[in-house]
C-alpha atoms as a PDB file:
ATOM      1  CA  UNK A   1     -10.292  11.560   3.842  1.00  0.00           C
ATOM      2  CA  UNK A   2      -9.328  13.447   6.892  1.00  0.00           C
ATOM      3  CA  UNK A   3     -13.174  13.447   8.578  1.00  0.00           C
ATOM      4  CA  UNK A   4     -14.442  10.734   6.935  1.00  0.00           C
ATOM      5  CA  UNK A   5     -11.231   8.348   7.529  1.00  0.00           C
ATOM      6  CA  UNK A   6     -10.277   6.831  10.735  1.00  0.00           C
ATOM      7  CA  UNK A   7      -6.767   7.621  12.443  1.00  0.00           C
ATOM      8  CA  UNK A   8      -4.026   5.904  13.327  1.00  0.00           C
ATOM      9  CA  UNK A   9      -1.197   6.917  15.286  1.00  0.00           C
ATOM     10  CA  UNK A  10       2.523   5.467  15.536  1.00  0.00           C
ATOM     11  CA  UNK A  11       5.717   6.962  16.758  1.00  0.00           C
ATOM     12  CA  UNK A  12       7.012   7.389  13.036  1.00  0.00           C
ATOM     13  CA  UNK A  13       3.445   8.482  11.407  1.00  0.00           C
ATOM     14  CA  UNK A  14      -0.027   8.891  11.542  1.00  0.00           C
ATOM     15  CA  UNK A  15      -2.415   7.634   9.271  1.00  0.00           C
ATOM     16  CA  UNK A  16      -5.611   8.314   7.663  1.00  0.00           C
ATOM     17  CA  UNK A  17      -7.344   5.502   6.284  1.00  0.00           C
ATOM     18  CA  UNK A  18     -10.956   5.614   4.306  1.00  0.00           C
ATOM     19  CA  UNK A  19     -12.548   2.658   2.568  1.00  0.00           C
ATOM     20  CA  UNK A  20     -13.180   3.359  -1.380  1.00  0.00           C
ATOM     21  CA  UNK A  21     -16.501   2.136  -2.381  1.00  0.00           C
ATOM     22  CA  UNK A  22     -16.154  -0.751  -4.970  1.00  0.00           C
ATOM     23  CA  UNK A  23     -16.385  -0.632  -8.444  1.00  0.00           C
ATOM     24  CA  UNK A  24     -19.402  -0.758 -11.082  1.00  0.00           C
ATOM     25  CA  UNK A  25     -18.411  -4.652 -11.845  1.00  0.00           C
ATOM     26  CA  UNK A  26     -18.570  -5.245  -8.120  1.00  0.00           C
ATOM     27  CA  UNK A  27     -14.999  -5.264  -7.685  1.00  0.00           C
ATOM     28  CA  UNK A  28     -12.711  -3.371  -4.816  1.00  0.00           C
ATOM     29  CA  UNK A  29      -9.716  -1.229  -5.910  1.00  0.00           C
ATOM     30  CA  UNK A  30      -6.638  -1.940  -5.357  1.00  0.00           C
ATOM     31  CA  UNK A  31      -5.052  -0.208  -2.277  1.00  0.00           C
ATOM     32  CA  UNK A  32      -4.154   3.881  -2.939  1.00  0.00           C
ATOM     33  CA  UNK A  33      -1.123   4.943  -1.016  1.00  0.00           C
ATOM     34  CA  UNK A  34      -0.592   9.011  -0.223  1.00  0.00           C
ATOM     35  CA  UNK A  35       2.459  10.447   1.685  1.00  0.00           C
ATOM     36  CA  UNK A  36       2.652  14.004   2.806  1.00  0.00           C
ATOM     37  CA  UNK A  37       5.805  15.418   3.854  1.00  0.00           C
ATOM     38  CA  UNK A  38       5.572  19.471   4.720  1.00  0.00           C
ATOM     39  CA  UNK A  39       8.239  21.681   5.061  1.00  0.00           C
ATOM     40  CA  UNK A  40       8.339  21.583   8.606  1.00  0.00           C
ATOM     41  CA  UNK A  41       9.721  18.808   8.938  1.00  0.00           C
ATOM     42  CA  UNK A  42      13.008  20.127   7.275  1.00  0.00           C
ATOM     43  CA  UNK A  43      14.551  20.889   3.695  1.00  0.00           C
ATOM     44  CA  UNK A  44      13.601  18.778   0.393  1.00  0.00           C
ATOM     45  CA  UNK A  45      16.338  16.578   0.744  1.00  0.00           C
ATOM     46  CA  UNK A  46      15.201  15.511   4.093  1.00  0.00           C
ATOM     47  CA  UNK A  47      11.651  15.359   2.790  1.00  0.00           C
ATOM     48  CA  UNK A  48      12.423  12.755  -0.106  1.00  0.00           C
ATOM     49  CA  UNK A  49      14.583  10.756   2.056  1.00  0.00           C
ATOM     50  CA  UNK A  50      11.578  10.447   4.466  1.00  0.00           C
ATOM     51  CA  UNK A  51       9.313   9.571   1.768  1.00  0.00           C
ATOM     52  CA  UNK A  52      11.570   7.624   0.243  1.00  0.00           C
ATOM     53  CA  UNK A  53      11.773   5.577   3.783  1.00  0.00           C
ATOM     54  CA  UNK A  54       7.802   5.393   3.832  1.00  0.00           C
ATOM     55  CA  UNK A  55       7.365   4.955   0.395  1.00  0.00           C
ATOM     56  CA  UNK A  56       9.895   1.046   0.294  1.00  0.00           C
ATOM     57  CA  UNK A  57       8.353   0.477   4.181  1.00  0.00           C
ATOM     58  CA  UNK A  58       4.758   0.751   2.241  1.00  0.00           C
ATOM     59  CA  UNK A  59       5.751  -1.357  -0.755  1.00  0.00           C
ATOM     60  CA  UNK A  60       7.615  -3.814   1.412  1.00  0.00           C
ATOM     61  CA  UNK A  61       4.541  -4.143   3.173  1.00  0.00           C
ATOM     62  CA  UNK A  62       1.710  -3.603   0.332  1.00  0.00           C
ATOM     63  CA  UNK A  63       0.569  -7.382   0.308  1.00  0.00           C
ATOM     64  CA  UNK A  64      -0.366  -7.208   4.169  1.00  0.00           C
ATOM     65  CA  UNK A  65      -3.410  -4.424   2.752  1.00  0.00           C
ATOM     66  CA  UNK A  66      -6.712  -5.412   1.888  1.00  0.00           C
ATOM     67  CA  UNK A  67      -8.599  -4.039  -1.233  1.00  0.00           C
ATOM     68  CA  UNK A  68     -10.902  -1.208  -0.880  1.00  0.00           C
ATOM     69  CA  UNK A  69      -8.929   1.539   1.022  1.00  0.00           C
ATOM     70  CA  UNK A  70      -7.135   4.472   0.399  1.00  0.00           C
ATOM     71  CA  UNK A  71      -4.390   5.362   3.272  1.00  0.00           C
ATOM     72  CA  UNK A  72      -2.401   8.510   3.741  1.00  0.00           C
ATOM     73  CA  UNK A  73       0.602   8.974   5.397  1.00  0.00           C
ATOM     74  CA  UNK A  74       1.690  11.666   7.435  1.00  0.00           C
ATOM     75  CA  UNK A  75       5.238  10.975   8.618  1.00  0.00           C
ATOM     76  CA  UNK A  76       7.300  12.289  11.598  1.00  0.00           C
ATOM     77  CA  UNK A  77      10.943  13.577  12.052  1.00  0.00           C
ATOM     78  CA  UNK A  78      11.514  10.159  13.352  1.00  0.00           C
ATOM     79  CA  UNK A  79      10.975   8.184  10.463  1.00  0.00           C
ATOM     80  CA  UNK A  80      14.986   8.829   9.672  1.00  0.00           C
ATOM     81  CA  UNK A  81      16.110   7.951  13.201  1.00  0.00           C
ATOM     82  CA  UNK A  82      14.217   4.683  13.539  1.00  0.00           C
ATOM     83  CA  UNK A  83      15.504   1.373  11.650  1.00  0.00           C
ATOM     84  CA  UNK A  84      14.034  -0.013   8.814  1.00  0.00           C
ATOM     85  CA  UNK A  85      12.690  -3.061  10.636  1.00  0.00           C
ATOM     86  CA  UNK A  86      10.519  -1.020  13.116  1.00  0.00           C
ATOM     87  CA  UNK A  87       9.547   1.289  10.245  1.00  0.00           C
ATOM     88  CA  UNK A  88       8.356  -2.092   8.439  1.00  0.00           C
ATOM     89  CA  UNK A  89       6.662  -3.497  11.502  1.00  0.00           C
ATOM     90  CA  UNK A  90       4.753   0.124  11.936  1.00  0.00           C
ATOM     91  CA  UNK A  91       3.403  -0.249   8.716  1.00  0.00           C
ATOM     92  CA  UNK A  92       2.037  -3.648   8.850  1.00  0.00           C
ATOM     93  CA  UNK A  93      -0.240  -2.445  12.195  1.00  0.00           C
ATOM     94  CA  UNK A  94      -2.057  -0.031  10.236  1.00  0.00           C
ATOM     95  CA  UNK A  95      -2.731  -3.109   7.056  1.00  0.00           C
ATOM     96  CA  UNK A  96      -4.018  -4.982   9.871  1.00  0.00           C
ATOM     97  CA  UNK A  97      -6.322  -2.105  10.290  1.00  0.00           C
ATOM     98  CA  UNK A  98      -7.340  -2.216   6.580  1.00  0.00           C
ATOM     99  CA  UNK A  99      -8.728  -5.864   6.640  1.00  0.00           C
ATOM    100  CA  UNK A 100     -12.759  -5.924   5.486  1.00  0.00           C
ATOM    101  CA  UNK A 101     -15.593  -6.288   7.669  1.00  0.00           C
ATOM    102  CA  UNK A 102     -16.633 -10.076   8.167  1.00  0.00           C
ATOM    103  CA  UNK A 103     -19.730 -11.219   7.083  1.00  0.00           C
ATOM    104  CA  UNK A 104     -21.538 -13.326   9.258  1.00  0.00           C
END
């Protein structure tokens, strides 16, 4: 995920994003969603509170990703200090990221 992936970086996160090859029938996956939250950035209570920021931002948001990748989140300190609306609007850059390639 991590070399193979391409990066994105905002003020609240970065994020690693890697398309999933489809299925046998043809089909793309559904959108996987990973959130890693180390201990540096404070005590468990202030880890689940940040993931549980990312985590509704993401799901707020899951509609705006196309099929086919798998995206991990790596959040910052300032996902707590930031509103919800900028958290929201953070997220949607990186599903515009995560549209298919066009055939033409």
């Amino acid at each position: 995920m991590y070399d193979e992936g391409t990066r994105m970086t905002s003020p609240s996160f970065a994020a690693f994003m890697l398309r999933t090859p489809p299925a046998e029938d043809g089909l793309a996956p559904s959108p996987h969603f990973g959130f890693t939250t180390p201990r540096a950035l404070g005590k468990a209570v202030v880890r689940n509170r940040i993931r549980r920021r990312m985590r509704e931002a993401v799901r707020v948001e899951q509609h705006r990703f196309a099929p086919g990748f798998s995206i991990v989140f790596n959040p910052r300190r300032t996902v707590l200090a930031v509103d919800f609306e900028t958290l929201r609007r953070e997220v949607a850059k990186v599903a515009a990221r995560c549209q298919p390639p066009t055939r033409g």
